[in-house]
N, C-alpha and C. Protein backbone atom coordinates (compact mmCIF):
# COMPACT_ATOMS: atom_id res chain seq x y z
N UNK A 1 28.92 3.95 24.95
CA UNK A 1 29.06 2.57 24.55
C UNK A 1 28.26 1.70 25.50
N UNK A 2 27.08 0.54 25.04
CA UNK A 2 26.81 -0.37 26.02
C UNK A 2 27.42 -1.84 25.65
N UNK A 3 27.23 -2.30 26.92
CA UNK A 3 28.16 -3.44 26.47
C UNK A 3 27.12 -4.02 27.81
N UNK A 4 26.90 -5.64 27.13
CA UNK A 4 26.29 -6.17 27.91
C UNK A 4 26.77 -7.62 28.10
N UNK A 5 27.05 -8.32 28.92
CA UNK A 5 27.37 -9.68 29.45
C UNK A 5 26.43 -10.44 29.96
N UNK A 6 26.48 -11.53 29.96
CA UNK A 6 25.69 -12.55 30.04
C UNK A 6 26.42 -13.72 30.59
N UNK A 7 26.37 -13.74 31.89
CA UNK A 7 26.69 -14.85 33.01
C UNK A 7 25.94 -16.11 32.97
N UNK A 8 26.12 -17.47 32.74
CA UNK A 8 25.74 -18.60 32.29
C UNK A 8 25.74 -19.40 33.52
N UNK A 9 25.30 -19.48 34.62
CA UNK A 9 25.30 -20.24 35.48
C UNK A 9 25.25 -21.79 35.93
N UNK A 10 26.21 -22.87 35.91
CA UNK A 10 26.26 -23.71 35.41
C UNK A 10 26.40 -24.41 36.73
N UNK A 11 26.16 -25.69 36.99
CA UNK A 11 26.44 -26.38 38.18
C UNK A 11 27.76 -26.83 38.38
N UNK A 12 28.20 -26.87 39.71
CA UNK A 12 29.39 -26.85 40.16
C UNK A 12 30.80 -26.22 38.87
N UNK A 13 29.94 -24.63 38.24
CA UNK A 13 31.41 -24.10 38.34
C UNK A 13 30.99 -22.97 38.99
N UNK A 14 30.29 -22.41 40.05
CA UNK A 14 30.20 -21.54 40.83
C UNK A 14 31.07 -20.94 41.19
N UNK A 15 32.48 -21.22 41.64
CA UNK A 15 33.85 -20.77 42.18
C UNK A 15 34.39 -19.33 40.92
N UNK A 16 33.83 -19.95 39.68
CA UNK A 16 34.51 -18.97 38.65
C UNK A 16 33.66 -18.06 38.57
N UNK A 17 32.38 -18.02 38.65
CA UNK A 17 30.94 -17.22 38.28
C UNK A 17 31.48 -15.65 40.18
N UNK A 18 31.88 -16.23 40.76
CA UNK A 18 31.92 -15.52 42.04
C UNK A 18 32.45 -14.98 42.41
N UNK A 19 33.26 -14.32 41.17
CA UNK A 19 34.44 -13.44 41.25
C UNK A 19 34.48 -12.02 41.73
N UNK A 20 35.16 -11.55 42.53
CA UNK A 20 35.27 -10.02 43.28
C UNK A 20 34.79 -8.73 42.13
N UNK A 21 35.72 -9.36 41.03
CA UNK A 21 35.48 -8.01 39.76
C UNK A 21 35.39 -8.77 38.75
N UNK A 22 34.51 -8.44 37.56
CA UNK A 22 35.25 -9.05 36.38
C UNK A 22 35.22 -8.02 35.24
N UNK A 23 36.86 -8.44 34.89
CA UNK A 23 36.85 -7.32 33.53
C UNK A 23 36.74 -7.94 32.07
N UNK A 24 36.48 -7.47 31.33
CA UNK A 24 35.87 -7.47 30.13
C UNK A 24 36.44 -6.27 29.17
N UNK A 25 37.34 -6.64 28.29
CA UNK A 25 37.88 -5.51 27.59
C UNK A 25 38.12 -4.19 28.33
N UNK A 26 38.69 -4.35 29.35
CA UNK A 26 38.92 -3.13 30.22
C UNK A 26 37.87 -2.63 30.96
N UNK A 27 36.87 -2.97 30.90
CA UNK A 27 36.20 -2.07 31.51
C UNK A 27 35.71 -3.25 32.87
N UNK A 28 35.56 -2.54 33.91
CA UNK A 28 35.07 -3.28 35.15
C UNK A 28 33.70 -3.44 35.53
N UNK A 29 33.33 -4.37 35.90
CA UNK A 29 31.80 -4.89 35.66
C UNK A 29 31.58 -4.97 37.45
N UNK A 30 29.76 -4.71 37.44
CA UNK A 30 29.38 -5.22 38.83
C UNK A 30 29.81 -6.86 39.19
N UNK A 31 30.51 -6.29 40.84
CA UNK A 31 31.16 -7.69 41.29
C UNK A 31 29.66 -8.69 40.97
N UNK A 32 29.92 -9.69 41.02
CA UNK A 32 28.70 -10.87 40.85
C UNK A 32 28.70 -11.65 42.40
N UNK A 33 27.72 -11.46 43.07
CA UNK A 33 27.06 -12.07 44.08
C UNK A 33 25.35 -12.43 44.14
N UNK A 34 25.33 -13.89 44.84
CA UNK A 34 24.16 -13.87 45.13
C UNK A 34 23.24 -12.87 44.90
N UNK A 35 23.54 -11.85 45.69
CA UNK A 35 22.16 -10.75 46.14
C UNK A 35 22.01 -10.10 44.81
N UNK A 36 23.17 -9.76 43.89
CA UNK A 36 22.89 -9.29 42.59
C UNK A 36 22.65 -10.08 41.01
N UNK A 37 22.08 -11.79 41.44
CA UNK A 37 21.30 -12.39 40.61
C UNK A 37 20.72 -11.60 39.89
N UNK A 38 20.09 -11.79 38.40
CA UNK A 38 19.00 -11.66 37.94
C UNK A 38 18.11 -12.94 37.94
N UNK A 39 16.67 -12.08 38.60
CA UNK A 39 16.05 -13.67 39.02
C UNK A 39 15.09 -13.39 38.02
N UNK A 40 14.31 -14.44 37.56
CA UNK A 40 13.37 -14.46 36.66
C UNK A 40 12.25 -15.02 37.27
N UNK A 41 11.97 -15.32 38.33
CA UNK A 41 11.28 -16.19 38.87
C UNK A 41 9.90 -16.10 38.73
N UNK A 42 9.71 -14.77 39.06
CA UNK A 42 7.96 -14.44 38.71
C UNK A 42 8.00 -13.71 37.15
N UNK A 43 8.90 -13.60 36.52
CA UNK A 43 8.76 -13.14 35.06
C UNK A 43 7.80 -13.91 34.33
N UNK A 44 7.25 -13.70 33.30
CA UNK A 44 6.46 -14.37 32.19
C UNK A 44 7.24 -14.27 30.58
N UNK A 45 7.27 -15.19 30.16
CA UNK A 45 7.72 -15.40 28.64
C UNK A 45 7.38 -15.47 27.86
N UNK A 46 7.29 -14.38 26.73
CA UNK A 46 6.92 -15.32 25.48
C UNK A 46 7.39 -14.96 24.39
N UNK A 47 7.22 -15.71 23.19
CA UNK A 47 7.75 -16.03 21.58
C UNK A 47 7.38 -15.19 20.95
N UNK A 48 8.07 -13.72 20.57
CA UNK A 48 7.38 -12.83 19.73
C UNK A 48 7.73 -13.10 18.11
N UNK A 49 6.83 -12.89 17.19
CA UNK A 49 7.22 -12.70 15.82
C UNK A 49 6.49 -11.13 15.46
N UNK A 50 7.94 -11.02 14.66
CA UNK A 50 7.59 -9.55 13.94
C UNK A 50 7.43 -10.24 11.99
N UNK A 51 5.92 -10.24 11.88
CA UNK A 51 5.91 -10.87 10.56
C UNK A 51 6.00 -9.49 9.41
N UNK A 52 6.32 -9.53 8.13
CA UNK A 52 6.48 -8.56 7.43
C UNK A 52 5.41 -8.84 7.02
N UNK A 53 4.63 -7.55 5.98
CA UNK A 53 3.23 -7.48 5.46
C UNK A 53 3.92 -8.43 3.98
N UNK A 54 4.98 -8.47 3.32
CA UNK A 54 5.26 -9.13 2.33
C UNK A 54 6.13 -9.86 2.26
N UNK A 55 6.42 -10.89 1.52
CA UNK A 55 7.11 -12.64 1.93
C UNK A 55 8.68 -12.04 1.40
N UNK A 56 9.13 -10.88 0.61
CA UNK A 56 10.47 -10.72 -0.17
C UNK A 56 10.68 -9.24 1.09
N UNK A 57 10.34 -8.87 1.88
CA UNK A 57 10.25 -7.84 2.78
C UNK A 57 11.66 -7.59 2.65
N UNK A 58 12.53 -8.59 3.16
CA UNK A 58 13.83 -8.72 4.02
C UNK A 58 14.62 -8.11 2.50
N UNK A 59 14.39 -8.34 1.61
CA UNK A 59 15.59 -8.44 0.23
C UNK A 59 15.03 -7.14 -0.94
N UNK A 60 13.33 -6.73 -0.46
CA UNK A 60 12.46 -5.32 -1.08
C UNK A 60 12.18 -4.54 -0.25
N UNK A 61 13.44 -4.16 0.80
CA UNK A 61 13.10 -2.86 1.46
C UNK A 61 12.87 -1.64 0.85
N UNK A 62 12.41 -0.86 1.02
CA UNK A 62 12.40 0.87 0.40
C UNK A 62 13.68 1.33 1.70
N UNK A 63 13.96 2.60 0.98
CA UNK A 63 15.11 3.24 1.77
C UNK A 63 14.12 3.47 3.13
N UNK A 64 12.49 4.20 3.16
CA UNK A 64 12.12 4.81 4.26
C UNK A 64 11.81 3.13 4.97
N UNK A 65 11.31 2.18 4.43
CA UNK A 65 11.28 0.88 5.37
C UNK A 65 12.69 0.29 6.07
N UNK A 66 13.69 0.43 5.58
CA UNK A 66 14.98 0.22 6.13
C UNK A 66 15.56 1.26 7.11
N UNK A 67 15.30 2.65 7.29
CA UNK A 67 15.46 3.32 8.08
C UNK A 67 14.50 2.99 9.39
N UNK A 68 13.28 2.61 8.91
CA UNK A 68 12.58 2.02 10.33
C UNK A 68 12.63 0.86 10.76
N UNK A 69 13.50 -0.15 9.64
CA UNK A 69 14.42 -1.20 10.63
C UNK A 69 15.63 -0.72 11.28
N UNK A 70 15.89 -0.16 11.09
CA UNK A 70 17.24 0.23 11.81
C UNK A 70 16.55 0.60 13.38
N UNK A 71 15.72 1.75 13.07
CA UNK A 71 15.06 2.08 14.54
C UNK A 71 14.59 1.26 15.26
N UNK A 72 14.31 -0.12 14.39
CA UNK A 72 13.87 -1.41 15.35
C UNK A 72 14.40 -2.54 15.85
N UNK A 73 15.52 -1.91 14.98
CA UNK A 73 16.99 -2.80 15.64
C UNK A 73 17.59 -2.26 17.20
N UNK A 74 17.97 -0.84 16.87
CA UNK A 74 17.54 0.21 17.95
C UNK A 74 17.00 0.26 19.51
N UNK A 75 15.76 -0.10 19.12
CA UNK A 75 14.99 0.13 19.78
C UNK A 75 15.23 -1.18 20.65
N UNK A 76 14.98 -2.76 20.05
CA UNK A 76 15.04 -3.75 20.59
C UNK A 76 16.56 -3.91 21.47
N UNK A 77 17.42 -3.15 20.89
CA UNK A 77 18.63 -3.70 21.95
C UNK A 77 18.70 -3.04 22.96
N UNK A 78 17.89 -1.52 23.34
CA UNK A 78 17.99 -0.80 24.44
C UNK A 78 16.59 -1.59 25.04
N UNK A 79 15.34 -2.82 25.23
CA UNK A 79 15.13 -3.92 25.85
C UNK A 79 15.75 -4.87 26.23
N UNK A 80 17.01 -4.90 24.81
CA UNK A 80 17.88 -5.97 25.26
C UNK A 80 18.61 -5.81 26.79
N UNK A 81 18.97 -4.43 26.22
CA UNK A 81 20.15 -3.22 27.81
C UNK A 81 19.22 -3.96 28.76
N UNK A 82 17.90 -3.63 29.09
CA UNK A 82 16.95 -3.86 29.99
C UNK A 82 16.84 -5.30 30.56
N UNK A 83 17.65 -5.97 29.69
CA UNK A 83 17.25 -7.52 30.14
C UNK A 83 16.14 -8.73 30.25
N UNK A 84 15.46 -7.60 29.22
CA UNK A 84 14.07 -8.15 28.96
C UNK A 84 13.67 -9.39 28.05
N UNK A 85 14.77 -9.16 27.48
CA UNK A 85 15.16 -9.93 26.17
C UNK A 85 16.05 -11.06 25.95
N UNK A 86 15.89 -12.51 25.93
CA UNK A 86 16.70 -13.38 25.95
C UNK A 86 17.76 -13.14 24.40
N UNK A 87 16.80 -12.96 23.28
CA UNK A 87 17.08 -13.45 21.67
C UNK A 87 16.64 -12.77 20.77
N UNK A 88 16.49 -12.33 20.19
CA UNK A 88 16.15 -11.54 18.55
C UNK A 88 16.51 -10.85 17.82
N UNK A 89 15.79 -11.58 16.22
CA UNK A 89 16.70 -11.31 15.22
C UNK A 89 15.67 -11.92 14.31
N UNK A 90 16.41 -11.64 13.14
CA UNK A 90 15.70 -12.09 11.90
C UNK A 90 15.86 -13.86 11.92
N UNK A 91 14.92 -14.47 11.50
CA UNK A 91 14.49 -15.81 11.48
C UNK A 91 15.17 -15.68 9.76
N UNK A 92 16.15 -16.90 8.76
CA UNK A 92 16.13 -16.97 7.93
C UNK A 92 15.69 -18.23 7.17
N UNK A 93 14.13 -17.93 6.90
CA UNK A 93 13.31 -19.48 6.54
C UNK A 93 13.20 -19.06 5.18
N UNK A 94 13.52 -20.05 4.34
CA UNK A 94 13.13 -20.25 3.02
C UNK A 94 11.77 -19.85 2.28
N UNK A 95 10.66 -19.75 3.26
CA UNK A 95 9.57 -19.08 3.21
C UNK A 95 9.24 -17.61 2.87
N UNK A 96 10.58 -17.31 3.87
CA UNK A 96 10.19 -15.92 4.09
C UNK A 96 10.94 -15.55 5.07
N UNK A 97 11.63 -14.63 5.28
CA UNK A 97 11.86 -14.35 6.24
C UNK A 97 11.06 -13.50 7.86
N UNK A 98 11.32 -13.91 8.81
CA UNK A 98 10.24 -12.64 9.89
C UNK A 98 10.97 -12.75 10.74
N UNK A 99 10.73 -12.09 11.86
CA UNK A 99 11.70 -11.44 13.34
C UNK A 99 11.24 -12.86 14.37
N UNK A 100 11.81 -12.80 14.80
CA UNK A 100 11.72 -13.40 16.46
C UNK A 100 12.37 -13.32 17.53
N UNK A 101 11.63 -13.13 18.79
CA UNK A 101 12.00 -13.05 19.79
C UNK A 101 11.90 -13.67 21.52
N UNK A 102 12.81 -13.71 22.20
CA UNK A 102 12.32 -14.36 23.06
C UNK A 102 12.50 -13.18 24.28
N UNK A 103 11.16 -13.00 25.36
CA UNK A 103 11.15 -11.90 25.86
C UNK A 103 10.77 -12.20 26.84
N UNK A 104 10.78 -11.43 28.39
CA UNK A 104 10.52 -11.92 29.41
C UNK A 104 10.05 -10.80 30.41
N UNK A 105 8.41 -10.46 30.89
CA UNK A 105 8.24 -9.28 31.40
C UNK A 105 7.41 -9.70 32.15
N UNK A 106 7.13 -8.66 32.85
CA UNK A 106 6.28 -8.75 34.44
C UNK A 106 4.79 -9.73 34.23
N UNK A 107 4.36 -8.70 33.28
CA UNK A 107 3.10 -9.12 32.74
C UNK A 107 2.64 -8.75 30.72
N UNK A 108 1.58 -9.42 30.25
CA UNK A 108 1.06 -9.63 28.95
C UNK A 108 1.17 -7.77 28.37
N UNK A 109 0.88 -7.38 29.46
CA UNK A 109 0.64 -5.64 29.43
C UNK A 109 2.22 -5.16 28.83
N UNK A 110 2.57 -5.04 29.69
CA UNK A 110 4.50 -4.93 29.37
C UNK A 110 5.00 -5.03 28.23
N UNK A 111 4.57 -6.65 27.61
CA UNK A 111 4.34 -6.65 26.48
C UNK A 111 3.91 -5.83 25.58
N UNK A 112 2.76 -5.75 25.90
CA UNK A 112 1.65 -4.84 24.54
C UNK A 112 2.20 -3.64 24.36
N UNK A 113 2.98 -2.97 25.69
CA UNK A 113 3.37 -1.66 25.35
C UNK A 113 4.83 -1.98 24.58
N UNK A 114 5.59 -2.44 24.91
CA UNK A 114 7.16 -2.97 24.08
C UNK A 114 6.27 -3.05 22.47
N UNK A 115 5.45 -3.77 22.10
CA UNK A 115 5.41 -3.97 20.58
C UNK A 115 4.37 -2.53 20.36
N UNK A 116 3.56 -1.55 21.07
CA UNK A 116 3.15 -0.54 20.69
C UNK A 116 4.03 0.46 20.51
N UNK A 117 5.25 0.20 21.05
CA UNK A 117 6.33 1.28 20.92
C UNK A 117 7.44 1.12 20.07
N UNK A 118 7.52 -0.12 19.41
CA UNK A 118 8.38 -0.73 18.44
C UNK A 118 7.97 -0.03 16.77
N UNK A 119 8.68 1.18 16.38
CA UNK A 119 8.97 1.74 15.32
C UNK A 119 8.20 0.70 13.74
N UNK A 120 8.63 -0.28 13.82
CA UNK A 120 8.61 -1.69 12.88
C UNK A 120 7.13 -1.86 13.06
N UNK A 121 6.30 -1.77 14.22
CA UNK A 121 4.78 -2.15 13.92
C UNK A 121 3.91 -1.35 13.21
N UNK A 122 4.90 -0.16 12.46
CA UNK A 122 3.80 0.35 11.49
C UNK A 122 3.62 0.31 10.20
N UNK A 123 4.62 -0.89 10.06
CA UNK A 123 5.35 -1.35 8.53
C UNK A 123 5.05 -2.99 8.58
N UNK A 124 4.85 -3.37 9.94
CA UNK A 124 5.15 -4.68 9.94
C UNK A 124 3.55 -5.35 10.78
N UNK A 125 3.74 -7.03 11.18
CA UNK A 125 2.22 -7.23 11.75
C UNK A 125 2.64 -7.72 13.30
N UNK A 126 3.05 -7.81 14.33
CA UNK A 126 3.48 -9.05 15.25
C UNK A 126 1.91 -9.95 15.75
N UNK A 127 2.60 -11.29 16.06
CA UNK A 127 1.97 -12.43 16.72
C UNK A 127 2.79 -12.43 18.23
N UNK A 128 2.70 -12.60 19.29
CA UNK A 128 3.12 -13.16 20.58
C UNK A 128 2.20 -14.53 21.08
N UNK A 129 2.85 -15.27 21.74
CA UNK A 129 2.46 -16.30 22.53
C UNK A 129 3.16 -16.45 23.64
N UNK A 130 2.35 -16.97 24.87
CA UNK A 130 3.04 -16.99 26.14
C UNK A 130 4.23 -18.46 26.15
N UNK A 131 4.98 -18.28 26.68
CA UNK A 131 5.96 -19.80 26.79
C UNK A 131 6.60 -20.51 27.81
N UNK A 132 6.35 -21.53 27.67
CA UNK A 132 6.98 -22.06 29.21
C UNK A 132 8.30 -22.31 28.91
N UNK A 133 8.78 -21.52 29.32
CA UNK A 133 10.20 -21.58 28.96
C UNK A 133 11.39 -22.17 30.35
N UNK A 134 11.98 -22.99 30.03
CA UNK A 134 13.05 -23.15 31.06
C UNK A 134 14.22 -22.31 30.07
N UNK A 135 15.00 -21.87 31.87
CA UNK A 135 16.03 -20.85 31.05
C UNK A 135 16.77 -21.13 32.21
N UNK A 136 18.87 -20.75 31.90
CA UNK A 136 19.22 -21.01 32.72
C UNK A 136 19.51 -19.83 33.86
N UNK A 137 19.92 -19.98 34.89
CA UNK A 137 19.85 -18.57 35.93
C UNK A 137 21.39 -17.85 35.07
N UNK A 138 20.50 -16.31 35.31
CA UNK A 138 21.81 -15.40 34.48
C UNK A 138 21.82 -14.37 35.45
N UNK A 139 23.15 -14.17 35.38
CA UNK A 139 23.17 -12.67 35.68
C UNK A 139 23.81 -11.69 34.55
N UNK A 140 23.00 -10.15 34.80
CA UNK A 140 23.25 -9.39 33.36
C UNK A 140 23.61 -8.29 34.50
N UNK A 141 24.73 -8.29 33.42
CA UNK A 141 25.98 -7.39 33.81
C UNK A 141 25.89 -6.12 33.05
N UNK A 142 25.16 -4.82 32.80
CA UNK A 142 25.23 -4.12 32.09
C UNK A 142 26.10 -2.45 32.28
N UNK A 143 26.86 -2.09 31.21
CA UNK A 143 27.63 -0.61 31.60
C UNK A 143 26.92 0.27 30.16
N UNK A 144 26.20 0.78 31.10
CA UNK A 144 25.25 2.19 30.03
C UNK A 144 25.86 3.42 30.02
N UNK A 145 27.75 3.50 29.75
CA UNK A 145 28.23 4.56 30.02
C UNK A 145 28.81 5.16 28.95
């Protein structure tokens, strides 16, 4: 089971964020201190779209195109595990539907390999752009057990 948390760091409620243990449906999470921030500081961001090759994609899957969404559902939440990943999911625009994401890695490279290894890019097209993103300080609490 993974289970992942997401610490919201907020001004002056620090006292609650600084807790010895915190549990979460039973299970016990890394204490949260300073030194075990997740810092983003030198990370880079950006806005991924996973566009479909056709505008009814989302509602005319084939069974073998829906099995390789699944793997790309998959696939994206063990980045998510990683913390790489602020957001994504299907966008639902009247247009059309397509993926988006918000992602955060060392470098543009990091990138290229995450969407070369994404199951969905051989069915599907992506766009990325870099983003200046303000985000708030998190810490990610993850149990990969």
């Amino acid at each position: 089971m993974n289970v992942l948390l997401l610490i919201i760091e907020e001004p002056g409620n620090r006292g609650m964020l600084n807790a010895h243990n915190l549990v979460v449906s039973g299970y016990c999470r890394t204490t949260y201190t300073d030194s075990n921030k997740y810092k983003n500081m030198d990370k880079q961001f950006y806005v991924v779209h996973l566009l479909p090759l056709r505008p009814d994609f989302a509602t005319t899957m084939t069974v073998e195109e829906r099995a390789i969404m699944m793997q790309h559902i998959a696939y994206w939440n063990g980045i998510l595990n990683q913390g790489k990943v602020y957001a994504f999911g299907p966008v639902i625009d009247p247009k059309g539907v397509y993926g988006l994401g918000v992602v955060t890695v060392d470098n543009e490279q990091e990138l290229k390999d995450i969407i070369s290894n994404d199951p969905a890019g051989k069915i599907n097209k992506y766009e990325y752009f870099p983003m200046k993103a303000v985000v708030p300080k998190i810490s990610i609490l993850a149990n990969n057990g």
